[in-house]
Protein backbone atom coordinates (compact mmCIF):
# COMPACT_ATOMS: atom_id res chain seq x y z
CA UNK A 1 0.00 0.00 0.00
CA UNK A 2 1.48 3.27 -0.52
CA UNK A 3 0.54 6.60 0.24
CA UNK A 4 2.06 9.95 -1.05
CA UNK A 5 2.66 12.96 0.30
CA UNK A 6 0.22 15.75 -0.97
CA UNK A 7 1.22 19.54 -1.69
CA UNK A 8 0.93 21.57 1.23
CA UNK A 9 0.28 18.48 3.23
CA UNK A 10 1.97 17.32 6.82
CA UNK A 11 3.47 14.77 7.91
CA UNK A 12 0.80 13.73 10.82
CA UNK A 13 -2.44 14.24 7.80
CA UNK A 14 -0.15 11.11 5.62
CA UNK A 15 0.16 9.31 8.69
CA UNK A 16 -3.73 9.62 9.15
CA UNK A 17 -4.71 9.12 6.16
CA UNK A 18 -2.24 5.57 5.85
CA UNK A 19 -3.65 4.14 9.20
CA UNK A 20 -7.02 5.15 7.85
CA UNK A 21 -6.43 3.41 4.13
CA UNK A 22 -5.06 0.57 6.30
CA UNK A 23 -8.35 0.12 8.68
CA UNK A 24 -10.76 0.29 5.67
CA UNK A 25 -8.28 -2.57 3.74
CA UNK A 26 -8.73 -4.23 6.85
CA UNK A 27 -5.05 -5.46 6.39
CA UNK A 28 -4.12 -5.46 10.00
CA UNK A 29 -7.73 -8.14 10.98
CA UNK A 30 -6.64 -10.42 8.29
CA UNK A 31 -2.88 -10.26 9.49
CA UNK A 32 -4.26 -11.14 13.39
CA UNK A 33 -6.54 -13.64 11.79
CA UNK A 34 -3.58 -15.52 9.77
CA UNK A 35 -1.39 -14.73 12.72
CA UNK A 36 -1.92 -18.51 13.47
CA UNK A 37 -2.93 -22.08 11.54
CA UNK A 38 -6.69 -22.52 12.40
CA UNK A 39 -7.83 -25.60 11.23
CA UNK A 40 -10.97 -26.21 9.54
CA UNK A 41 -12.91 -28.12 11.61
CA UNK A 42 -12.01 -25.49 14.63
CA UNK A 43 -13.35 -22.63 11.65
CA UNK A 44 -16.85 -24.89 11.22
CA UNK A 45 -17.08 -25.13 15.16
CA UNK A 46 -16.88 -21.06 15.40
CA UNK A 47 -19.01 -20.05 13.17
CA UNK A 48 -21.86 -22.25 14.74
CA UNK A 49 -21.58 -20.42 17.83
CA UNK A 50 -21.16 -17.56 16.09
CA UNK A 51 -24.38 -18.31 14.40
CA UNK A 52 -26.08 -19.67 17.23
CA UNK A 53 -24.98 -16.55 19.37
CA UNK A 54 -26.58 -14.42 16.99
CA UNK A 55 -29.35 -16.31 16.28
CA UNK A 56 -30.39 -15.79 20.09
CA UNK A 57 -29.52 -11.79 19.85
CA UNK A 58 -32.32 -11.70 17.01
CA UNK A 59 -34.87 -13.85 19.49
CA UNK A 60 -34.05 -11.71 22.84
């Protein structure tokens, strides 16, 4: 990802504008999600209870 410095523009506005590129990329989630090997039965068993969790929200 790069980011240029604008005319007329600081250094702390490209540094905003970066970490703000990088949260709507969502580079840094998918970094913390690959961090570690998650296997595929343990990705089935979480989104169940993910599913079931918000299947309950919706009912309460």
């Amino acid at each position: 990802m790069t980011v240029k410095l604008r005319p007329g523009e600081s250094q702390e506005m490209l540094l905003k504008r970066f970490r703000k590129e990088v949260a709507t990329a969502r580079i840094l989630s998918t970094y913390r999600k690959k961090r570690w090997f998650v296997s595929r039965s343990e990705l089935r068993r979480k989104a169940k209870k993910k599913a079931i969790r918000k299947a309950k929200q919706r009912i309460a």
